[in-house]
N, C-alpha and C. Protein backbone atom coordinates (compact mmCIF):
# COMPACT_ATOMS: atom_id res chain seq x y z
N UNK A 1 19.00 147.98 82.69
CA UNK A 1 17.81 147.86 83.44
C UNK A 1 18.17 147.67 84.89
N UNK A 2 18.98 146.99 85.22
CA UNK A 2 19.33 146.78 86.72
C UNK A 2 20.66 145.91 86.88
N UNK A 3 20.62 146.04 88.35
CA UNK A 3 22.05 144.99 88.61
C UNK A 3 21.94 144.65 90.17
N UNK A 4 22.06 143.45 90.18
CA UNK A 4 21.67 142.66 91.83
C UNK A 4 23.22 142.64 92.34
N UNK A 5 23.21 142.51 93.50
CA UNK A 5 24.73 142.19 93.91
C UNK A 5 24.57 141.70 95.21
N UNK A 6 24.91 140.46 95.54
CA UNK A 6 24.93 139.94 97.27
C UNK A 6 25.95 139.78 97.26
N UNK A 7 26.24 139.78 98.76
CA UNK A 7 27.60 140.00 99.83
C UNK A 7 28.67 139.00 98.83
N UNK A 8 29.72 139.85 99.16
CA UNK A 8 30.87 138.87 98.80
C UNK A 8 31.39 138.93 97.10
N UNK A 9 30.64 140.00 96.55
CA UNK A 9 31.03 140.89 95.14
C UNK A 9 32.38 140.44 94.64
N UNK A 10 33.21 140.69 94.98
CA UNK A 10 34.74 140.37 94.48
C UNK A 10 34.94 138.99 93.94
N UNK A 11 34.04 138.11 94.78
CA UNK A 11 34.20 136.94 94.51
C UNK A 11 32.73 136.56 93.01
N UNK A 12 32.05 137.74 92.97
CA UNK A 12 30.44 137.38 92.35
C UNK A 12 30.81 136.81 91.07
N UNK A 13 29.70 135.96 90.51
CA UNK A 13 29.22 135.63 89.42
C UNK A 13 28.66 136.44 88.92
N UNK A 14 29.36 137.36 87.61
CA UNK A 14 28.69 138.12 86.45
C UNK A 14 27.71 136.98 85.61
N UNK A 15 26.39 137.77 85.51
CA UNK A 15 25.71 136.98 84.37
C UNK A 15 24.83 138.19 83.71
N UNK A 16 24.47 138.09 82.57
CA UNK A 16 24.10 139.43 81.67
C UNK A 16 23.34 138.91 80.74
N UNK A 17 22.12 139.31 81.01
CA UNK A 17 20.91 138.68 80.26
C UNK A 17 20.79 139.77 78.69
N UNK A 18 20.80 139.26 77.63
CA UNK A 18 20.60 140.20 76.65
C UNK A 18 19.06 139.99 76.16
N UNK A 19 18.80 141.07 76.05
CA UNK A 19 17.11 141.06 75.55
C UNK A 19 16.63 142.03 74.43
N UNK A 20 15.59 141.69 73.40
CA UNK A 20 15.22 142.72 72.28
C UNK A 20 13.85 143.42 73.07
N UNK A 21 14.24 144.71 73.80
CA UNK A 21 13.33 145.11 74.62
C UNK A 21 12.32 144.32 75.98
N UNK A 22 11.88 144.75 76.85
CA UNK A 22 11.57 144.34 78.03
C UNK A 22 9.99 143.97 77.85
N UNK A 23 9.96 142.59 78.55
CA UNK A 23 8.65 141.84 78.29
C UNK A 23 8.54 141.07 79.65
N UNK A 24 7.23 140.59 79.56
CA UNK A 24 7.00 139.77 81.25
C UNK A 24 8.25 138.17 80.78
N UNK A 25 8.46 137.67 79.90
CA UNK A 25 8.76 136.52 79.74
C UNK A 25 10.47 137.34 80.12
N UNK A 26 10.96 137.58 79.94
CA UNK A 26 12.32 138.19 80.09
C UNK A 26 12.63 138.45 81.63
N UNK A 27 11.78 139.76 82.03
CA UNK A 27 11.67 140.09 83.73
C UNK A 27 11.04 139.12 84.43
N UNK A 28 10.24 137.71 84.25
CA UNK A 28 10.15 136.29 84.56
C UNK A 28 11.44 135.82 84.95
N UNK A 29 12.09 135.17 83.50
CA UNK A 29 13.00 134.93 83.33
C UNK A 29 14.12 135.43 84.08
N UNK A 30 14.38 136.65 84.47
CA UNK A 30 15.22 137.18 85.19
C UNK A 30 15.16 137.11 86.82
N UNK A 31 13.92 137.23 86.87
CA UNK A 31 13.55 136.38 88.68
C UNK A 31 13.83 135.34 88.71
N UNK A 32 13.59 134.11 87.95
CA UNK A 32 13.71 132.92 88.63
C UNK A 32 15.81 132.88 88.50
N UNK A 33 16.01 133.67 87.64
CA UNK A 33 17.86 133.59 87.82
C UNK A 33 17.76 133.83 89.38
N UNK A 34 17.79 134.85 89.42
CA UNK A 34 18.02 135.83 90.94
C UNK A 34 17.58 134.58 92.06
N UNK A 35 16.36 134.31 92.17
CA UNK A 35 16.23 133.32 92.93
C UNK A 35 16.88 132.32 92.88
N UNK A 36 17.29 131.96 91.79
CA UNK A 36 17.77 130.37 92.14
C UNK A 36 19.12 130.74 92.84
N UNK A 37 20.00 131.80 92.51
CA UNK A 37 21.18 132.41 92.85
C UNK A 37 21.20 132.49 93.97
N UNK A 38 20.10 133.23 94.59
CA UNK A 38 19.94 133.63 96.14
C UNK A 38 19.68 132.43 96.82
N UNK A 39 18.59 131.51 96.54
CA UNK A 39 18.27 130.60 97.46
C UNK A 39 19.81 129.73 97.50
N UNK A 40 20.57 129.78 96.57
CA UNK A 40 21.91 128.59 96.68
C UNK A 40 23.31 129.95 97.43
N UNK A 41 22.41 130.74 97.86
CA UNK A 41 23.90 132.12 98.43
C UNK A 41 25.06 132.09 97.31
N UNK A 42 24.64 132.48 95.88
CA UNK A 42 25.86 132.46 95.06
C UNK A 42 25.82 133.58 95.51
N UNK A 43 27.15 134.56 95.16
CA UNK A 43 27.36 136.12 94.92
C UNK A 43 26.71 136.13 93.31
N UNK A 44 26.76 137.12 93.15
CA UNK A 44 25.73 137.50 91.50
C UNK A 44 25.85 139.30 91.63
N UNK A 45 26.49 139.22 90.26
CA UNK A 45 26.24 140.89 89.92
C UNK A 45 25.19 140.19 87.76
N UNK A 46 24.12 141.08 88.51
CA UNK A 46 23.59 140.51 87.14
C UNK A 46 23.05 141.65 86.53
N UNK A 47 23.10 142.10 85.38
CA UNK A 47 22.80 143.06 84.66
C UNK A 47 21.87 142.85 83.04
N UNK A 48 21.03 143.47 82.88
CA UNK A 48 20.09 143.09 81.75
C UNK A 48 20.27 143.88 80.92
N UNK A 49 20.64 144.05 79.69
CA UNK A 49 21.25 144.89 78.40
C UNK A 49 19.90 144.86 77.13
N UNK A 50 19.21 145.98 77.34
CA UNK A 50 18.00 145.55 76.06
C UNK A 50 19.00 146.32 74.33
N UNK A 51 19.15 145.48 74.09
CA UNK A 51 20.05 145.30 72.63
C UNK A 51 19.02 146.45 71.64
N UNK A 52 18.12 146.80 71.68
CA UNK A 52 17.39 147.92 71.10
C UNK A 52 17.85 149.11 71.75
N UNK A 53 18.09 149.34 72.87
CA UNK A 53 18.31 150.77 73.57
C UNK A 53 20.26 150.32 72.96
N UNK A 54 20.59 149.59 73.07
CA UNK A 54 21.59 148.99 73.70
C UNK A 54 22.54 148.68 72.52
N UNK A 55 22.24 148.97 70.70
CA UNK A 55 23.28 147.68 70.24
C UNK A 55 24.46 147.93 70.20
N UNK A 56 25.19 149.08 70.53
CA UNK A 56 26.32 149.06 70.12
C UNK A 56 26.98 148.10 71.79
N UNK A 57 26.41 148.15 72.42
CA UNK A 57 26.88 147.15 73.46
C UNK A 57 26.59 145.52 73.40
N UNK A 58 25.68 145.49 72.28
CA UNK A 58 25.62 144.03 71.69
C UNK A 58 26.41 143.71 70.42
N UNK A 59 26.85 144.19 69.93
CA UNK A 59 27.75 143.99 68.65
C UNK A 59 29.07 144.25 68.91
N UNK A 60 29.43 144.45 70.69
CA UNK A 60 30.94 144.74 70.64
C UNK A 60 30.69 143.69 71.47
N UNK A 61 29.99 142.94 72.45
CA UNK A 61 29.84 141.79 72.88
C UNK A 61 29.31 140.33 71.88
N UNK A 62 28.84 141.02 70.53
CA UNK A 62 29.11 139.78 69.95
C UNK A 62 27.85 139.02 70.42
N UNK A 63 26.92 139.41 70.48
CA UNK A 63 25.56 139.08 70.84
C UNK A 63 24.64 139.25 69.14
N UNK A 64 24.15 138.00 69.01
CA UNK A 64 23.47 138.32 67.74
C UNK A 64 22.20 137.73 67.76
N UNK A 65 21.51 137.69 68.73
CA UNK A 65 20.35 136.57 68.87
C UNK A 65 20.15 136.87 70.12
N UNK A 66 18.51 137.40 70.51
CA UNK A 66 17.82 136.89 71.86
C UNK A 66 16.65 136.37 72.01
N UNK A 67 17.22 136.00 73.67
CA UNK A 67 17.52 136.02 74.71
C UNK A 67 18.93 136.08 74.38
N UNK A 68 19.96 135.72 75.10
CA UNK A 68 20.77 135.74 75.10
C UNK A 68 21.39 135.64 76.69
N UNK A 69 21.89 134.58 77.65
CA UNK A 69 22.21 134.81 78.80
C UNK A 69 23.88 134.56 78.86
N UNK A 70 24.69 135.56 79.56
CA UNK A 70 26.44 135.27 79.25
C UNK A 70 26.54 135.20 80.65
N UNK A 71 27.16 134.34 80.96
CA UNK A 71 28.66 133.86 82.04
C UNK A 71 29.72 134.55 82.30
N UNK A 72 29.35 136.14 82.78
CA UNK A 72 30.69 136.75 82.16
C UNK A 72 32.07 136.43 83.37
N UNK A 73 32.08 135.95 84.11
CA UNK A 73 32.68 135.53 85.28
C UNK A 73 32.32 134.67 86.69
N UNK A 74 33.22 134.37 86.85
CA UNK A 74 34.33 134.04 86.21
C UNK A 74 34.68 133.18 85.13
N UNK A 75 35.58 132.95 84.28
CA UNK A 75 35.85 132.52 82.96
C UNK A 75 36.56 131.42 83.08
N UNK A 76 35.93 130.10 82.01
CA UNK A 76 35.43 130.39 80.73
C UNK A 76 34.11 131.02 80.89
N UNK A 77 34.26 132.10 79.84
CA UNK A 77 32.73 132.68 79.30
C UNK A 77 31.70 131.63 78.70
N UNK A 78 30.74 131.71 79.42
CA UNK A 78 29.68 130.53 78.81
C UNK A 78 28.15 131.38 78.23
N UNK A 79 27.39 130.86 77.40
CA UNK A 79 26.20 131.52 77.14
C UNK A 79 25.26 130.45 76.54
N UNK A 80 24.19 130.71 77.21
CA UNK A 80 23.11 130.09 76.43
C UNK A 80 22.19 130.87 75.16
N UNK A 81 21.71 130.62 74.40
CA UNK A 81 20.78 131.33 73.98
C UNK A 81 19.56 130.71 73.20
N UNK A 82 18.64 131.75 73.33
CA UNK A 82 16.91 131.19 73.23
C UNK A 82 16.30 130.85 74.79
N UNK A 83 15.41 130.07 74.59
CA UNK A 83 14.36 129.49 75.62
C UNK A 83 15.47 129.89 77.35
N UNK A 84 14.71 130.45 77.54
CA UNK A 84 14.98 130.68 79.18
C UNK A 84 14.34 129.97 80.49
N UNK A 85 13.20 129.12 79.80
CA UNK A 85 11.99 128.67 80.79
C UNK A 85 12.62 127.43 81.65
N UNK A 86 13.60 126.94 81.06
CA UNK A 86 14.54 125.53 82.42
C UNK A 86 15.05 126.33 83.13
N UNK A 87 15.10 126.82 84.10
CA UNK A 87 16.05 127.85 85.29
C UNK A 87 17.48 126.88 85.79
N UNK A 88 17.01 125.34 85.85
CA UNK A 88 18.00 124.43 86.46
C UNK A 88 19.20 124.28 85.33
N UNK A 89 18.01 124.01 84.38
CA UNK A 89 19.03 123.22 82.88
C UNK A 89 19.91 124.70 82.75
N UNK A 90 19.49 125.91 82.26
CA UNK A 90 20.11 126.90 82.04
C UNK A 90 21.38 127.24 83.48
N UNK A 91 21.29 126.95 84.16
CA UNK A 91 22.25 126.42 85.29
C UNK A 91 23.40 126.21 85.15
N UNK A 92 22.70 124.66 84.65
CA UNK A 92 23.68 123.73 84.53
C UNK A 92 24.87 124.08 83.29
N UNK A 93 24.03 124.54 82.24
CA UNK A 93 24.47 124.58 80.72
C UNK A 93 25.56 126.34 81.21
N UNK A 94 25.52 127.09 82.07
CA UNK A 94 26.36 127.63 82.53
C UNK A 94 27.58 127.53 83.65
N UNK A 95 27.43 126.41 84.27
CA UNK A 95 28.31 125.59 85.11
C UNK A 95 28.50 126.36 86.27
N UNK A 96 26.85 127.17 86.71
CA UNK A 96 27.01 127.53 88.09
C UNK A 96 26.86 126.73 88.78
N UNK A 97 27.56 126.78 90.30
CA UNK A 97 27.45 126.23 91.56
C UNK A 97 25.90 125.44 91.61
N UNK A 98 25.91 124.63 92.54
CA UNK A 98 24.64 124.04 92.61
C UNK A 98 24.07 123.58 91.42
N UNK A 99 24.44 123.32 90.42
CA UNK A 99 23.53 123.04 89.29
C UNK A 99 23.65 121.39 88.90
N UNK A 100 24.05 120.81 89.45
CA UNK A 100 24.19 119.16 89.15
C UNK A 100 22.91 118.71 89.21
């Protein structure tokens, strides 16, 4: 579906939202990432994978359940999954910058 990228890429935070097709609660969900990212100037390459168009890219990632949000960098790989609606807590529970 897309992919954001601010200045300073090399250094970005991969995060990769997995979804069972595209809904307002998901593309919600996916703004308030972006924002919270932007308003704190992380770098962010973020990409949204709908696991229906998508599974053979969810079953080689090992995705079995959505939502699904991954940490893909830098590593450790972290992921939450289910409820997306805490933007902070989901943050935190990924150990981006700013999230204390």
């Amino acid at each position: 579906m897309g992919e954001q990228m601010f200045k300073g890429s090399s250094e970005a935070y991969q995060l990769t939202l997995y979804s069972a097709g595209a809904s307002p609660a998901i593309e919600a969900a996916a703004e308030r990432i972006r924002q919270w990212c932007a308003e704190r100037a992380i770098p962010l390459r973020f990409f949204i994978i709908d696991v229906l168009a998508q599974p053979e890219h969810a079953m080689q990632e090992r995705v079995f359940a959505t939502p699904t949000l991954v940490r893909e960098a830098p590593p450790p790989q972290r992921r939450v999954i289910g409820e997306l609606g805490k933007t902070a807590t989901i943050m935190r529970l990924l150990q981006m910058p700013g999230a204390d």
